[in-house]
C-alpha atoms as a PDB file:
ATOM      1  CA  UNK A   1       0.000   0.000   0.000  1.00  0.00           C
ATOM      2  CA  UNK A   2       1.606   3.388  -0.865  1.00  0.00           C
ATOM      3  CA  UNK A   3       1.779   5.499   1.608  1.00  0.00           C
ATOM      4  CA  UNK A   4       0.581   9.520   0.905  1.00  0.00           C
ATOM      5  CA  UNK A   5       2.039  12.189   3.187  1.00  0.00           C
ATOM      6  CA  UNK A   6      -0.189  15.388   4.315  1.00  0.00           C
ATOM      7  CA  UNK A   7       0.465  18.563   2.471  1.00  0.00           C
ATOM      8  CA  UNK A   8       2.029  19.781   6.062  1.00  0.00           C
ATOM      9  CA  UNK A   9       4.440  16.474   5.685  1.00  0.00           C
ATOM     10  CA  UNK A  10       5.455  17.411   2.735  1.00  0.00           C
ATOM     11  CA  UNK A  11       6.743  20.944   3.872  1.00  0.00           C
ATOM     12  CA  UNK A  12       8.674  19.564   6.557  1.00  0.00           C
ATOM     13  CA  UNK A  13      10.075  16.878   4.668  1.00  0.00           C
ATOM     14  CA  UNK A  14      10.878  19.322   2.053  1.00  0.00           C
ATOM     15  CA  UNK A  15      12.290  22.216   4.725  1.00  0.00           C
ATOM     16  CA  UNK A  16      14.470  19.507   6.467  1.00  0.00           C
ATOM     17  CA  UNK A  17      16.298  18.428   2.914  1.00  0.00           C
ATOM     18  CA  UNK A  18      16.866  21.845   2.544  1.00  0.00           C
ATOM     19  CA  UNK A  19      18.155  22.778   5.902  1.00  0.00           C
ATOM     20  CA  UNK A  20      20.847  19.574   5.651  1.00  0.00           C
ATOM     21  CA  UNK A  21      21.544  21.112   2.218  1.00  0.00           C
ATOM     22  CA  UNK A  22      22.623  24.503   3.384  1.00  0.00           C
ATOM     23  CA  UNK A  23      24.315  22.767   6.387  1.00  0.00           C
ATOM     24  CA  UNK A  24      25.920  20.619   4.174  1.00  0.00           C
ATOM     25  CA  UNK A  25      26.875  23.844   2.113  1.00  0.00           C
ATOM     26  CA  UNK A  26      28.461  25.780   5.672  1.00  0.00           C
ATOM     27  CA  UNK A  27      30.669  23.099   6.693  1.00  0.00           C
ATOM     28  CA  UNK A  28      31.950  22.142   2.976  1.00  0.00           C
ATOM     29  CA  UNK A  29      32.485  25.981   3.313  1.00  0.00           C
ATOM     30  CA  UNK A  30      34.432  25.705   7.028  1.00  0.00           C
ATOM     31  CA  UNK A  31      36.478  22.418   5.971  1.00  0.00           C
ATOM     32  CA  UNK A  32      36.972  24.273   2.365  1.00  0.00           C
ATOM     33  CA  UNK A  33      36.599  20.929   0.446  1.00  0.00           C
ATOM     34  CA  UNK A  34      38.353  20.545  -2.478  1.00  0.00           C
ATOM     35  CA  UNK A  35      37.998  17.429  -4.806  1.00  0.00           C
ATOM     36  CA  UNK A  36      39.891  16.855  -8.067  1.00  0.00           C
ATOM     37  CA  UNK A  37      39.772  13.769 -10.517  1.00  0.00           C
ATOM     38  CA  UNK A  38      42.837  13.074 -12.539  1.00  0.00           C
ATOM     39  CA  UNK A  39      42.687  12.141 -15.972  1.00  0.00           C
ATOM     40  CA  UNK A  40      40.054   9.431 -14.069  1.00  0.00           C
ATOM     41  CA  UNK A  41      42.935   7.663 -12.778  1.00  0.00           C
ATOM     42  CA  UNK A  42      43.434   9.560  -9.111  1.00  0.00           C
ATOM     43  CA  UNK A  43      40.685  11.114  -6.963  1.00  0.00           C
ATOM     44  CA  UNK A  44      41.799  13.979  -4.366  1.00  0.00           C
ATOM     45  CA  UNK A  45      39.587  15.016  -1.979  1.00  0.00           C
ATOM     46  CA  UNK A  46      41.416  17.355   0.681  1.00  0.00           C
ATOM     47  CA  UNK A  47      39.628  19.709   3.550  1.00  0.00           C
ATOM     48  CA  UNK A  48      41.004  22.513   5.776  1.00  0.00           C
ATOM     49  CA  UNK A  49      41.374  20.638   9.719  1.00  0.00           C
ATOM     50  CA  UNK A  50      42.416  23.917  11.218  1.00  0.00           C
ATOM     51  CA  UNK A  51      39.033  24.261  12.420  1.00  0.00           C
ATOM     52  CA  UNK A  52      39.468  20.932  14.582  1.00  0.00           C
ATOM     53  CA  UNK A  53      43.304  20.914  15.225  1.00  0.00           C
ATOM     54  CA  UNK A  54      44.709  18.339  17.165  1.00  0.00           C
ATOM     55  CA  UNK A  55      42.006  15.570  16.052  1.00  0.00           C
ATOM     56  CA  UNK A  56      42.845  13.657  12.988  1.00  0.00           C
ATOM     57  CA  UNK A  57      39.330  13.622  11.364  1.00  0.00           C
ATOM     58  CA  UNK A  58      38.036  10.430   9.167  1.00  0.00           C
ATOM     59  CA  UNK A  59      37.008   9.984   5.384  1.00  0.00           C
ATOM     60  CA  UNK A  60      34.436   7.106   4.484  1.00  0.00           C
ATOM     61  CA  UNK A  61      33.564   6.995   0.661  1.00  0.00           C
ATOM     62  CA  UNK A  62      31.668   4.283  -1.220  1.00  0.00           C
ATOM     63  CA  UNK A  63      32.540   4.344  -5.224  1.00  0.00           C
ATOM     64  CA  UNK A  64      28.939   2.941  -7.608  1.00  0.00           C
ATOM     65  CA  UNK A  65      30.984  -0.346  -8.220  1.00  0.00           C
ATOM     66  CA  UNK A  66      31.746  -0.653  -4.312  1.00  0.00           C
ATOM     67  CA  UNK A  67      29.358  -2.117  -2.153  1.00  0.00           C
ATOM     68  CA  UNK A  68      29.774  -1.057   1.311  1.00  0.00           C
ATOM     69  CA  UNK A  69      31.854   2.106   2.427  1.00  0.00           C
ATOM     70  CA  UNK A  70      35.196   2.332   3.377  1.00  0.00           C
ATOM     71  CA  UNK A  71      37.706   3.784   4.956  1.00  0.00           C
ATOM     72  CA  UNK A  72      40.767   6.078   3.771  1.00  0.00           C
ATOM     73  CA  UNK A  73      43.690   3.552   3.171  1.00  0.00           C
ATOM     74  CA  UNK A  74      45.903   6.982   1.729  1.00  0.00           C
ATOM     75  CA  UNK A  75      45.419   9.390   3.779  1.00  0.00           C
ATOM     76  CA  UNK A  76      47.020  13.216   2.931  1.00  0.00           C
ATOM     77  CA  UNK A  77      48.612  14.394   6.110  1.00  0.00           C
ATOM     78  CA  UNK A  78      49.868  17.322   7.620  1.00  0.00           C
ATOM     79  CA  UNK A  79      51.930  18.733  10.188  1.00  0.00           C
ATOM     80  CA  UNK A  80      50.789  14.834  11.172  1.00  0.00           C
ATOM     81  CA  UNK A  81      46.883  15.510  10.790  1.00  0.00           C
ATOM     82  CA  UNK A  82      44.742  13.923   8.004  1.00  0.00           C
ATOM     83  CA  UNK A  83      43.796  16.543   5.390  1.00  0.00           C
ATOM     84  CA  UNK A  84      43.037  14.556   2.310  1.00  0.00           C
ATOM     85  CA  UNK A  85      42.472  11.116   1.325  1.00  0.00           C
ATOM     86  CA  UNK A  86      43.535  10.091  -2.333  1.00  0.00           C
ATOM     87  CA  UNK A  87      41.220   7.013  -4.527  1.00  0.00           C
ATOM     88  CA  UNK A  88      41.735   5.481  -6.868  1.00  0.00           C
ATOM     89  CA  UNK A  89      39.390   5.516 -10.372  1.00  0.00           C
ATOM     90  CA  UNK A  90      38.935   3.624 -13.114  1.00  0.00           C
ATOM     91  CA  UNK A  91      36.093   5.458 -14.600  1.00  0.00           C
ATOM     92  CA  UNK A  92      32.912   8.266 -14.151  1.00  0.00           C
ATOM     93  CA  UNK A  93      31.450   7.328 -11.039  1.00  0.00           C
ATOM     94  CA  UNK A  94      29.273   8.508  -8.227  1.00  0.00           C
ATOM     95  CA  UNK A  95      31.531   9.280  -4.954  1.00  0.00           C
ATOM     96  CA  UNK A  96      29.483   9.519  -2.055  1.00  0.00           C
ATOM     97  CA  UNK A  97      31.648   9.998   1.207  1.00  0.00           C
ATOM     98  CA  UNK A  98      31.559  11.714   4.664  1.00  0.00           C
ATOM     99  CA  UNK A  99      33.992  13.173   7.387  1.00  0.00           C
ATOM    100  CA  UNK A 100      33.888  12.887  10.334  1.00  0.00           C
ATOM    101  CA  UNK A 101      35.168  14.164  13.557  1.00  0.00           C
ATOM    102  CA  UNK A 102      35.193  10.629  15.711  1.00  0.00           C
ATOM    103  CA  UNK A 103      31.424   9.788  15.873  1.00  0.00           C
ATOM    104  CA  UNK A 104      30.422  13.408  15.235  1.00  0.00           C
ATOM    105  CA  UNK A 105      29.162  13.241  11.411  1.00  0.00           C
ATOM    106  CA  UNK A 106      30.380  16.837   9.933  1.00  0.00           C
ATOM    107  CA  UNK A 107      29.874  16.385   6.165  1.00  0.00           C
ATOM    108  CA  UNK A 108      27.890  14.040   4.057  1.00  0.00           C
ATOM    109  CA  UNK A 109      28.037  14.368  -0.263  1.00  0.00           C
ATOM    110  CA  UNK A 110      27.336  12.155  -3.453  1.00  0.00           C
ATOM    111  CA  UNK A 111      28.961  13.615  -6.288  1.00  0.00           C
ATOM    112  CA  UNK A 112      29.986  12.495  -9.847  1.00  0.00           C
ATOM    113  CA  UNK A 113      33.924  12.684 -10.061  1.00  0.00           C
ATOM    114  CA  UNK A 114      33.475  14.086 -13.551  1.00  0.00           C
ATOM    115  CA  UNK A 115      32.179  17.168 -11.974  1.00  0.00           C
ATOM    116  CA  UNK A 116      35.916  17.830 -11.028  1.00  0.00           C
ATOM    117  CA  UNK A 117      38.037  16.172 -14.013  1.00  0.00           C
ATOM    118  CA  UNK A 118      41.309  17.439 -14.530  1.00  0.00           C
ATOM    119  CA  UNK A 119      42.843  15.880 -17.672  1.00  0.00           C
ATOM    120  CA  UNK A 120      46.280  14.808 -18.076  1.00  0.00           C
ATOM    121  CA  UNK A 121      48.941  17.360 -20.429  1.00  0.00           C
ATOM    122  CA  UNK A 122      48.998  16.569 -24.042  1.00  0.00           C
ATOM    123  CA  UNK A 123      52.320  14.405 -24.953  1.00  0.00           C
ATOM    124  CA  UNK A 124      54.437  14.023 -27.836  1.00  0.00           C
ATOM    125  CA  UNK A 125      54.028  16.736 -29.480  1.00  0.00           C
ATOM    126  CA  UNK A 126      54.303  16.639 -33.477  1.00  0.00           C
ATOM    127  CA  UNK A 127      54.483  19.988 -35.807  1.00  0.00           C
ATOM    128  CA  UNK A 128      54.217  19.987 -39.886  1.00  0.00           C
ATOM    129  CA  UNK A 129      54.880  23.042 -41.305  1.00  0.00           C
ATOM    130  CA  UNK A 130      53.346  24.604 -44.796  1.00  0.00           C
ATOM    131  CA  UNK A 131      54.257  27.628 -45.533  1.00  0.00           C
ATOM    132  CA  UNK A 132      52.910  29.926 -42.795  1.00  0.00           C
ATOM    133  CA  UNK A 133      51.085  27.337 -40.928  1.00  0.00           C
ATOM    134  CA  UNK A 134      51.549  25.185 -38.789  1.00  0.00           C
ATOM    135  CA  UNK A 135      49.725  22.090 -37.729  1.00  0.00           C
ATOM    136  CA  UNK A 136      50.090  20.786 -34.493  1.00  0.00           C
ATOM    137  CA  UNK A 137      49.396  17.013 -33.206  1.00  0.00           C
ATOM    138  CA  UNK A 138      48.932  14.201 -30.141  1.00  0.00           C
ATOM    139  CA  UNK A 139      47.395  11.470 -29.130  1.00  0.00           C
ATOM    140  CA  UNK A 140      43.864  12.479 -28.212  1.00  0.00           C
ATOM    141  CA  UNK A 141      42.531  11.612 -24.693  1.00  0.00           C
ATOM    142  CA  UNK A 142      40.201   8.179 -24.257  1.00  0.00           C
ATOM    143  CA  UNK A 143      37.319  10.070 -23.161  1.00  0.00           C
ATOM    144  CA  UNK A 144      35.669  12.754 -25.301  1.00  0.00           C
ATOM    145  CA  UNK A 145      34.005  16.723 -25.023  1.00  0.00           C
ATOM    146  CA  UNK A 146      37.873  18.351 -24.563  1.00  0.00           C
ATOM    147  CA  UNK A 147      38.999  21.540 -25.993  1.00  0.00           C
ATOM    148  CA  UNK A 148      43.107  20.695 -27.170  1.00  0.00           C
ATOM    149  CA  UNK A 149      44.293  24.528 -26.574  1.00  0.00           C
ATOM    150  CA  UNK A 150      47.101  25.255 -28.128  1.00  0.00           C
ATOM    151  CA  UNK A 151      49.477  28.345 -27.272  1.00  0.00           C
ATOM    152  CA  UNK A 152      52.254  30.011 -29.097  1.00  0.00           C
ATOM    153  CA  UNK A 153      54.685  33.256 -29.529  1.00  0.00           C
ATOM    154  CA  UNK A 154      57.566  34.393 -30.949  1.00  0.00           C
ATOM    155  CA  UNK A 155      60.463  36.189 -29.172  1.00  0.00           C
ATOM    156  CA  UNK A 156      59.026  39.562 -30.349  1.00  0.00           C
ATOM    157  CA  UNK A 157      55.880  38.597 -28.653  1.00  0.00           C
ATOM    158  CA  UNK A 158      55.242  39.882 -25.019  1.00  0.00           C
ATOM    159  CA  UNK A 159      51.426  37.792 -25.075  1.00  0.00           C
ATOM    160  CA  UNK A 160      50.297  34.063 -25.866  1.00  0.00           C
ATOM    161  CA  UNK A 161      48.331  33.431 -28.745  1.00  0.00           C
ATOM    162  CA  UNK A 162      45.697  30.594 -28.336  1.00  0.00           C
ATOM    163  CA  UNK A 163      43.812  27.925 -30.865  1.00  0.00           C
ATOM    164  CA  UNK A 164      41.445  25.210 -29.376  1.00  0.00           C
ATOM    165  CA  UNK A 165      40.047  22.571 -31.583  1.00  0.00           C
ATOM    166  CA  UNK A 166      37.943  19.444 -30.024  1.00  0.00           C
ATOM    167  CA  UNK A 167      40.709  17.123 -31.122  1.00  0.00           C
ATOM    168  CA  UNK A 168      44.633  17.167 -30.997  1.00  0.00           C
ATOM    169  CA  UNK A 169      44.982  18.294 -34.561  1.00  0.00           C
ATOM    170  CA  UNK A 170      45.292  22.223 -34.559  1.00  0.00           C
ATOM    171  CA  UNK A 171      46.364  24.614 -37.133  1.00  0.00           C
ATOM    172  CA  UNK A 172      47.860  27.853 -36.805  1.00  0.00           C
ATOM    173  CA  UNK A 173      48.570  30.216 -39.692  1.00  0.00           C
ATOM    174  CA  UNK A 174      49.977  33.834 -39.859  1.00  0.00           C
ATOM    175  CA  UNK A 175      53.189  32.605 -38.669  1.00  0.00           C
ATOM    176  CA  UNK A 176      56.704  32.940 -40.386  1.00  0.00           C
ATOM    177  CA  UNK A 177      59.283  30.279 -40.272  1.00  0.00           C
ATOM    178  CA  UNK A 178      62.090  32.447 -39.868  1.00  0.00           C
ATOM    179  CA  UNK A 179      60.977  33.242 -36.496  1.00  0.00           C
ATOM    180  CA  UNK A 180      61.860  31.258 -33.328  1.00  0.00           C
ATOM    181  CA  UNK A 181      58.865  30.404 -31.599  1.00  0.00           C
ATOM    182  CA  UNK A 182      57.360  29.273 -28.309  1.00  0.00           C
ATOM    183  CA  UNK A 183      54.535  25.849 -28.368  1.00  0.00           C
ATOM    184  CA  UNK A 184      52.782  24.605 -25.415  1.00  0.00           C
ATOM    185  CA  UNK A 185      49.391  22.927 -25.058  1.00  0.00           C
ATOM    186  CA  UNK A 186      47.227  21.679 -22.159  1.00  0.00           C
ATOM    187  CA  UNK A 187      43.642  20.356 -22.060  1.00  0.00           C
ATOM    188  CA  UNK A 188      40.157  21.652 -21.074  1.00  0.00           C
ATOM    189  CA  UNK A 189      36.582  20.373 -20.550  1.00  0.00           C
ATOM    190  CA  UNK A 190      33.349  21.636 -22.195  1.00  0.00           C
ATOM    191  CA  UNK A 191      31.399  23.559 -19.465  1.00  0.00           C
ATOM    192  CA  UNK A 192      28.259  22.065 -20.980  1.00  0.00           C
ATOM    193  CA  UNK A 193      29.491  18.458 -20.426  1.00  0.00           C
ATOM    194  CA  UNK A 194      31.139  18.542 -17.606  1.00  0.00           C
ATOM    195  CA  UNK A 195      29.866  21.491 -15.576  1.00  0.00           C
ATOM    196  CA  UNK A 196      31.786  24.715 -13.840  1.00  0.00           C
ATOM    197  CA  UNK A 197      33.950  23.046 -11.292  1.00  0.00           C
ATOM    198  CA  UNK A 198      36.987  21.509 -13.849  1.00  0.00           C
ATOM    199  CA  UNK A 199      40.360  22.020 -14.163  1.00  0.00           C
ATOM    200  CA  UNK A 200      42.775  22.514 -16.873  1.00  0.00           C
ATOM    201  CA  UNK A 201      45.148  20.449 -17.143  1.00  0.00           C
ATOM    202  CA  UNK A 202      48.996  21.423 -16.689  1.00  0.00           C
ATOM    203  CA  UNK A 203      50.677  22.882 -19.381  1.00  0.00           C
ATOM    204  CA  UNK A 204      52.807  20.590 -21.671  1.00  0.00           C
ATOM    205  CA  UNK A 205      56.393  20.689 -21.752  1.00  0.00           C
ATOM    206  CA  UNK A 206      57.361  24.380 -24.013  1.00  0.00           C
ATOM    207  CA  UNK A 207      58.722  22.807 -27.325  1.00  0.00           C
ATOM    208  CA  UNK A 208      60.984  25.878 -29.511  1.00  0.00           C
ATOM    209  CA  UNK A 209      60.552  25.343 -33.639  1.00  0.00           C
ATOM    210  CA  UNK A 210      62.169  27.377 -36.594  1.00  0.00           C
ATOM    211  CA  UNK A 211      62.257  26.803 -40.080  1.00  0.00           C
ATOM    212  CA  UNK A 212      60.383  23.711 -39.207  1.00  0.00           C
ATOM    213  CA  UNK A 213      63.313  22.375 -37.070  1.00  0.00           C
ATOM    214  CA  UNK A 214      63.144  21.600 -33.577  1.00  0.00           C
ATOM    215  CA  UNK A 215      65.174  23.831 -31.740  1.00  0.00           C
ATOM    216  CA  UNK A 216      66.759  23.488 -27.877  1.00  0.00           C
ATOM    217  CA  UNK A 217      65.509  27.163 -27.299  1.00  0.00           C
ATOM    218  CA  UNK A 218      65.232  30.557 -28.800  1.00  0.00           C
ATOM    219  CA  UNK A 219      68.087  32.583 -27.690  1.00  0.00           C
ATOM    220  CA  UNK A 220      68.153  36.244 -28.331  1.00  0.00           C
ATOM    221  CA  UNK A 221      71.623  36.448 -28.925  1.00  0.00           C
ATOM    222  CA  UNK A 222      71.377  34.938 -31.993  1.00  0.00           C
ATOM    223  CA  UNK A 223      68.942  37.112 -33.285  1.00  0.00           C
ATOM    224  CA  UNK A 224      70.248  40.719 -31.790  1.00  0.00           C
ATOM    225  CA  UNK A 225      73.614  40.834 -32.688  1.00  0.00           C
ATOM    226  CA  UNK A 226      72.420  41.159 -36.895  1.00  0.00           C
ATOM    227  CA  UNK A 227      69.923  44.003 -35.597  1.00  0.00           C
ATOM    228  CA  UNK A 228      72.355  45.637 -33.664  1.00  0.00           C
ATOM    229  CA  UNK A 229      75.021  45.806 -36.945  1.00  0.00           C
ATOM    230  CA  UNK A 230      72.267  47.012 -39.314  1.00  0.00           C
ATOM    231  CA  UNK A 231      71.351  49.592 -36.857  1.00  0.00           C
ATOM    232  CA  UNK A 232      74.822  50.557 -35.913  1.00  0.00           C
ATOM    233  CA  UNK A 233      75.486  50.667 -40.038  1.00  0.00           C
ATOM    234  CA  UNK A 234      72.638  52.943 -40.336  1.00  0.00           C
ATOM    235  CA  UNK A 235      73.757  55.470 -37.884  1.00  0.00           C
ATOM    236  CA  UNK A 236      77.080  55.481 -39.250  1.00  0.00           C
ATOM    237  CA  UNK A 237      75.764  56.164 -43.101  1.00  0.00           C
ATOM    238  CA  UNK A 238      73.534  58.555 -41.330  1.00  0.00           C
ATOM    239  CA  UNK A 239      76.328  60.990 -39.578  1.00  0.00           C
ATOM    240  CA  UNK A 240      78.313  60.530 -42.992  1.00  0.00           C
ATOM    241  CA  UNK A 241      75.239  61.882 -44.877  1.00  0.00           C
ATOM    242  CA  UNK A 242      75.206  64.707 -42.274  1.00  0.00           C
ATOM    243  CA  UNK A 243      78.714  65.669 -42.263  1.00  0.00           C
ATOM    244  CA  UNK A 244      79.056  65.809 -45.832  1.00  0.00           C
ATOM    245  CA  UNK A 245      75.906  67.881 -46.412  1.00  0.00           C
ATOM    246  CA  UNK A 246      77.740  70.737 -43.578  1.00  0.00           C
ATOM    247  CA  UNK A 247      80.868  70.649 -45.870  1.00  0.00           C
ATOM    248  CA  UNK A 248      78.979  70.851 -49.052  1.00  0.00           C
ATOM    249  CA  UNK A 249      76.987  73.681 -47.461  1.00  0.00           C
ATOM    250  CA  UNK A 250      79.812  75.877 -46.317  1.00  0.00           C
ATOM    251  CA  UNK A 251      81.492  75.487 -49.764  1.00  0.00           C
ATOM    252  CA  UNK A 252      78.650  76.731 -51.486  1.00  0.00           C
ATOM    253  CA  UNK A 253      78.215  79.749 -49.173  1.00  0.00           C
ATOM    254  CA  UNK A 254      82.078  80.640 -49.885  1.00  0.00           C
ATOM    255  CA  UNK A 255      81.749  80.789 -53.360  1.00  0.00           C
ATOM    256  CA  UNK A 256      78.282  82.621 -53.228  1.00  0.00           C
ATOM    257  CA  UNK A 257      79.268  84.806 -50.569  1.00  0.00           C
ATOM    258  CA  UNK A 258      82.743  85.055 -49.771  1.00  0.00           C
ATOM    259  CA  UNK A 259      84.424  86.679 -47.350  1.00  0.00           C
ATOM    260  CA  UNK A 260      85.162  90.197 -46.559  1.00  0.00           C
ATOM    261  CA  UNK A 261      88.361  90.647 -45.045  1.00  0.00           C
ATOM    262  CA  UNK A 262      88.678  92.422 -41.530  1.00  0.00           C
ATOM    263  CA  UNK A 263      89.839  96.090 -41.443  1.00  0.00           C
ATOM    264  CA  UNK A 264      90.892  95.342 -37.855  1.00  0.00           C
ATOM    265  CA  UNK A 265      93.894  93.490 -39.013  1.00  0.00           C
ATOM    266  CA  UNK A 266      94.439  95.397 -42.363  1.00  0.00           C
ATOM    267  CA  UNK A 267      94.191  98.933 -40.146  1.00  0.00           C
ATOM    268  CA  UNK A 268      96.230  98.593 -37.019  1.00  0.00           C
ATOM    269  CA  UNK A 269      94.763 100.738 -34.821  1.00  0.00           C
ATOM    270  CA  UNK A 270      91.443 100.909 -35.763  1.00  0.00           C
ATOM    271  CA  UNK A 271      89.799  99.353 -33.252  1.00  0.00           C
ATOM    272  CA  UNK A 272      92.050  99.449 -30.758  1.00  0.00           C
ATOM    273  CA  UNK A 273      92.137 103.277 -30.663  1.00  0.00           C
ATOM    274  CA  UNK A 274      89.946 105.417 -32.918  1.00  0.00           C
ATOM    275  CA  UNK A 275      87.203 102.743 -32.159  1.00  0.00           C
ATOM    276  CA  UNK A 276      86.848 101.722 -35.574  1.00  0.00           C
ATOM    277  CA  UNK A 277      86.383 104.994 -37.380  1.00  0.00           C
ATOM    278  CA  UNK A 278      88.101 105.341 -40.345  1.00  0.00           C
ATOM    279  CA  UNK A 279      87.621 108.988 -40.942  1.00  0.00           C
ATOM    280  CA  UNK A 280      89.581 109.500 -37.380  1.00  0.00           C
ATOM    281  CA  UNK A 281      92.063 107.151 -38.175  1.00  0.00           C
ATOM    282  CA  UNK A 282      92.570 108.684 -41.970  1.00  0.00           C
ATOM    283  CA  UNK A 283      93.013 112.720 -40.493  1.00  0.00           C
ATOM    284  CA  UNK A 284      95.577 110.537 -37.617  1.00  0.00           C
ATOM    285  CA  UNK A 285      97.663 109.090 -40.380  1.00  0.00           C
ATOM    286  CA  UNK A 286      97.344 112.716 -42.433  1.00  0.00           C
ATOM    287  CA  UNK A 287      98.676 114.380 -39.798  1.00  0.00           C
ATOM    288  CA  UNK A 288     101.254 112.402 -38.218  1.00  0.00           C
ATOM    289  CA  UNK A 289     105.106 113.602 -38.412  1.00  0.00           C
ATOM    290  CA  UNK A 290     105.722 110.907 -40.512  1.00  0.00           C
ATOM    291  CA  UNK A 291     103.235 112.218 -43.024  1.00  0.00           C
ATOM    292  CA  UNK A 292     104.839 115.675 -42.951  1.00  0.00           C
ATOM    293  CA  UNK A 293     108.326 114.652 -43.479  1.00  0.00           C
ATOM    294  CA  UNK A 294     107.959 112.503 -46.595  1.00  0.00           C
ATOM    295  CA  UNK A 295     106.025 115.536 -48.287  1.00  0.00           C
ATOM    296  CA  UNK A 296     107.651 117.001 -51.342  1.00  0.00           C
ATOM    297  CA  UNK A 297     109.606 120.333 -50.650  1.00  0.00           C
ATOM    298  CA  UNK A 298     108.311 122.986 -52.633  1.00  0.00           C
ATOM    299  CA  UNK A 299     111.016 125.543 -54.066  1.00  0.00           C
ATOM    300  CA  UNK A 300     111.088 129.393 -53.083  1.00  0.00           C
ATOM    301  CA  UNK A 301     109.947 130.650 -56.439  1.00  0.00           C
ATOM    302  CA  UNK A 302     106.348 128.808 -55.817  1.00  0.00           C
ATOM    303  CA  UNK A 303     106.598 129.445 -51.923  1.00  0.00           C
ATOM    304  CA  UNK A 304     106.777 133.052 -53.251  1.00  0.00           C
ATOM    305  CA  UNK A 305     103.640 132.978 -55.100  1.00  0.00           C
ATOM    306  CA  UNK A 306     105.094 134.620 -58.236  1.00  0.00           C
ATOM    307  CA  UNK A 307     107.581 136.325 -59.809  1.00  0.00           C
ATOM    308  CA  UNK A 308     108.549 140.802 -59.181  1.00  0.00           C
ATOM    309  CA  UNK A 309     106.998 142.141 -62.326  1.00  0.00           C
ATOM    310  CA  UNK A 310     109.513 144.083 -64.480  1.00  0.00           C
ATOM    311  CA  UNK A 311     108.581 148.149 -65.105  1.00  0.00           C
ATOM    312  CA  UNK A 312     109.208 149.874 -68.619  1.00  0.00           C
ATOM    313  CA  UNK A 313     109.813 153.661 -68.419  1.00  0.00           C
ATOM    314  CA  UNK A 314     108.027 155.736 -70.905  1.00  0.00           C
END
């Protein structure tokens, strides 16, 4: 016979699964849970035990495929307390577990470990370059609804670029081969698969190609030194170009206007006492002893003025 509850049992039945929700909610909030799946392989579930220091607090979990709960057999510990136990998966289950605090239950939660999936780096990379693209390569993952990200840059580059494609087969173009560049990749979930709470997954070891060679890294000193001579050749042609257009200029300005020579060294004197007047220094010179002695004598007969007219008599 089914049973039928009262509209009022209802309510409280209701109101009590969501009171044990929220509670649920504060102390996952207190203990600061944290639970991450990798690659399906490991589950980590750690918690925060500085709220109850000095007790070592307990982990039960029961997997779908398990059919009774269990204990922690790895527990994470520190400073000697447990603060994390570590499963191990096989595939997307249902992990329902609880902590406790000796028989004091302070957490109870059922979750699917795909909720927190965090999928192992990409490996083995491969590149094929065509002209200026490249196509980059790995195994994909067993499981599907990834994003393969991958990331590049050049030494010029202060930024990652990204590309994602939904399998490990990504092409970039818009690159040039004579650049050195930077290639890493990691992993991601679809939000709408897998839900808000993933993790990438580590970045992939950074792999340096050029010319569509595989290269141990991208030094700059084996790019600056060339910039550094074409700049330094440029400067040089550049003072030339300067220095000859001065000399070109001042030998055109001589022959268009050439120079007048300075009285002050042609006069002595000038300057230095008549204050650069010639007329002064002219009426000096004129009348100077020196002037007056080298002037020609004159005789008597034209110092006289004429000669003593003669007189006839009648």
């Amino acid at each position: 016979m089914r049973t039928v509850l009262l509209p009022w049992a209802s309510a409280a039945v209701f109101l009590l699964a969501t009171v044990t929700v929220s509670g649920n909610e504060a102390l996952e909030g207190v203990l600061q849970l944290q639970m991450i799946n990798f690659n399906f392989e490991v589950v980590q579930v750690t918690w925060n035990a500085s709220q109850y220091s000095g007790t070592n607090l307990t982990f039960l979990y029961k997997l779908t495929s398990d059919e009774t709960h269990s204990q922690c057999s790895n527990y994470i510990l520190q400073q000697s307390r447990t603060a994390g136990c570590l499963l191990e998966a096989k595939e997307d289950e249902i992990l329902c577990f609880s902590i406790w605090n000796g028989t004091r239950l302070l957490l109870k939660k059922c979750q699917w470990i795909s909720a927190y999936l965090k999928p192992s780096s990409p490996k083995d990379l491969n590149f094929q370059w065509h002209q200026e693209a490249i196509t980059v390569t790995c195994s994909d993952l067993p499981y599907k609804r990834l994003l393969y990200e991958i990331q590049y840059k050049s030494m010029f580059d202060t930024e990652w670029q990204s590309k994602e494609g939904e399998t490990c087969n990504v092409t970039t173009d818009g690159l040039d081969a004579e650049k050195c560049y930077f290639f890493r990749a990691r992993v991601k979930t679809m939000e709408s698969s897998y839900g808000p709470d993933t993790y990438p997954s580590d970045w992939s070891e950074v792999i340096h190609q050029q010319k569509g060679e595989l290269r141990d890294s991208c030094q700059e000193k084996k790019l600056f030194p060339k910039f550094i001579l074409v700049s330094g050749m440029v400067a040089l042609l550049t003072v030339s170009l300067l220095l000859l257009s001065l000399w070109k200029v001042r030998r055109v300005k001589k022959l268009l206007m050439p120079s007048v020579p300075d009285p002050k060294f042609t006069f002595p004197g000038l300057f230095e006492s008549h204050q650069g007047n010639f007329q002064q220094e002219v009426v000096f010179f004129a009348g100077s002893p020196c002037t007056a002695e080298n002037k020609p004598k004159t005789s008597a007969f034209k110092r006289s003025g004429s000669r003593t007219p003669r007189t006839w008599s009648p």
